[in-house]
N, C-alpha and C. Protein backbone atom coordinates (compact mmCIF):
# COMPACT_ATOMS: atom_id res chain seq x y z
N UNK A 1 0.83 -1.21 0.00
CA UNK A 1 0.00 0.00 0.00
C UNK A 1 0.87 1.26 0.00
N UNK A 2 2.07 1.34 0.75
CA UNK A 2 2.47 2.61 0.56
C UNK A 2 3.30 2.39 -0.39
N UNK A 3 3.92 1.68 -1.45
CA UNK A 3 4.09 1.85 -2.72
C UNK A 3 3.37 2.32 -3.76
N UNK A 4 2.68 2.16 -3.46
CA UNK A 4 1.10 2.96 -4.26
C UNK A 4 1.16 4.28 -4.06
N UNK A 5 0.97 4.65 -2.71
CA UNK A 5 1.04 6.30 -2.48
C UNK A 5 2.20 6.66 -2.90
N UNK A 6 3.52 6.37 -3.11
CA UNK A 6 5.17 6.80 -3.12
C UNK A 6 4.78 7.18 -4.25
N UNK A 7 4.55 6.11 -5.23
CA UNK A 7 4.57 6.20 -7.16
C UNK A 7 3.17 7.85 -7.54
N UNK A 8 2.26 7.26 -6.63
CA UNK A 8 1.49 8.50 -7.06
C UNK A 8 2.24 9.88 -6.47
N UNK A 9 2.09 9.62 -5.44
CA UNK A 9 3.29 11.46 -5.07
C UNK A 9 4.41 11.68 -6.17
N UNK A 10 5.06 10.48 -6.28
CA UNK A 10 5.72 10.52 -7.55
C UNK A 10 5.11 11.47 -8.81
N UNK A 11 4.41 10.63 -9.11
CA UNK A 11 3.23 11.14 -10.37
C UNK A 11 2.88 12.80 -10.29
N UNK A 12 2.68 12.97 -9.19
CA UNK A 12 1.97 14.42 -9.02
C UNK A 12 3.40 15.38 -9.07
N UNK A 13 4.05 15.05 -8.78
CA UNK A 13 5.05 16.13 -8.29
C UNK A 13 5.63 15.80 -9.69
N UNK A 14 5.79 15.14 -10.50
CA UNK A 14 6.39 15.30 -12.16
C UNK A 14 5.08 16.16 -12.38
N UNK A 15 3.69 15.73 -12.26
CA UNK A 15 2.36 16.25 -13.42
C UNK A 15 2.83 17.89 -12.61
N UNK A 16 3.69 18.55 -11.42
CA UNK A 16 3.60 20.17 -11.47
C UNK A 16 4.92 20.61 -11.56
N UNK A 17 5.80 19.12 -11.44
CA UNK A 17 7.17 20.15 -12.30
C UNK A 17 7.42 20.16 -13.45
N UNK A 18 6.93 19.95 -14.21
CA UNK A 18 6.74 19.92 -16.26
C UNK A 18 6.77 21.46 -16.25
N UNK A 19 5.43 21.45 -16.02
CA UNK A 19 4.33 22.71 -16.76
C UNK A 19 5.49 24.01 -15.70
N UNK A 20 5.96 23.46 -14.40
CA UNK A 20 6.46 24.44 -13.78
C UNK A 20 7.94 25.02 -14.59
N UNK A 21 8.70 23.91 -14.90
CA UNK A 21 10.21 23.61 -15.38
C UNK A 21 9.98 24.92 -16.98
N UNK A 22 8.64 24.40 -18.10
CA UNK A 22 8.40 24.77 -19.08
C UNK A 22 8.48 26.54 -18.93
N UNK A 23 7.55 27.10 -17.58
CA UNK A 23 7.21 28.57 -17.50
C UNK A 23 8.45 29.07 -16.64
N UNK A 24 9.19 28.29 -16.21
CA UNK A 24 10.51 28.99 -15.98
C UNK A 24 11.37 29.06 -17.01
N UNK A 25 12.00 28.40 -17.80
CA UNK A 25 12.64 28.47 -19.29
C UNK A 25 12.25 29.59 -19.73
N UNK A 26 10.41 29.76 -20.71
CA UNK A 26 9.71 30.89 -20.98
C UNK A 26 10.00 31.79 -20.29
N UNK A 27 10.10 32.64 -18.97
CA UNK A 27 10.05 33.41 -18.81
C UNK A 27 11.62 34.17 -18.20
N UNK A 28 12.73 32.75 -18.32
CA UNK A 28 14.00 33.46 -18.62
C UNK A 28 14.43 33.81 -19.89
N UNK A 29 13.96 33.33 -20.75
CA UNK A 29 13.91 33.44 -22.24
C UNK A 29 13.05 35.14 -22.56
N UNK A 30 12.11 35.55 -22.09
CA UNK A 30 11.65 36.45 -22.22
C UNK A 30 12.33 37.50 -21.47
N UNK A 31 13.05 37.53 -20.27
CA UNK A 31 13.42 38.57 -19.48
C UNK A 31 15.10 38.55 -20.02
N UNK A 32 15.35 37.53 -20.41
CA UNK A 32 16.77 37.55 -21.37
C UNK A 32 16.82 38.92 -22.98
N UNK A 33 15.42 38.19 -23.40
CA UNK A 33 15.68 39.38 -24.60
C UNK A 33 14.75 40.46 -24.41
N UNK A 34 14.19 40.68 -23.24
CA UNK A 34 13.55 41.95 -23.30
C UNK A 34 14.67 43.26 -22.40
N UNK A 35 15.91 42.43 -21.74
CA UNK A 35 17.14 42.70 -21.58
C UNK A 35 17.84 43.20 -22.71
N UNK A 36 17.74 42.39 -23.06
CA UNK A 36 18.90 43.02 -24.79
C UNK A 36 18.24 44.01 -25.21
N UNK A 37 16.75 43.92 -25.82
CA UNK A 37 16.37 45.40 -26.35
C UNK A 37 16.45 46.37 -25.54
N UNK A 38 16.38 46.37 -24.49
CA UNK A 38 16.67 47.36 -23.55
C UNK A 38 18.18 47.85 -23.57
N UNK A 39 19.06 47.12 -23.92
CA UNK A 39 20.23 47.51 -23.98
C UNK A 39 20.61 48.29 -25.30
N UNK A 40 19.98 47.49 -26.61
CA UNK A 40 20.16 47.59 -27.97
C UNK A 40 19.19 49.42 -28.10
N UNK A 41 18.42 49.86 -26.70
CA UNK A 41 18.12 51.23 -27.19
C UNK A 41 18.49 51.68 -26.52
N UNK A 42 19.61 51.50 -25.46
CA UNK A 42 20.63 52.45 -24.31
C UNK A 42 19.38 53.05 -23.26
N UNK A 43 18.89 52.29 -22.97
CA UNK A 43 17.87 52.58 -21.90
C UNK A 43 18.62 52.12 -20.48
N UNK A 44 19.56 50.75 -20.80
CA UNK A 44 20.30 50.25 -19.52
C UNK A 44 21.57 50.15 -19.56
């Protein structure tokens, strides 16, 4: 029985670090080049 619960906690904690892992990438990717244009018009 508590192999059952281990694999599902398992399960859950991959099914919210995907979608989590995915919108961190995205949004260093976005604050990366909204960096550069900021640089590319001497604002920083």
């Amino acid at each position: 029985m508590s192999t059952f619960g281990l694999i599902q906690l398992f399960i859950i904690l991959i099914y919210f670090a995907i979608p989590a892992l995915v919108l961190y990438f995205i949004l260093k990717l976005a604050i990366k080049n909204a960096i550069k244009e900021l640089k590319d018009e001497n604002i920083l």
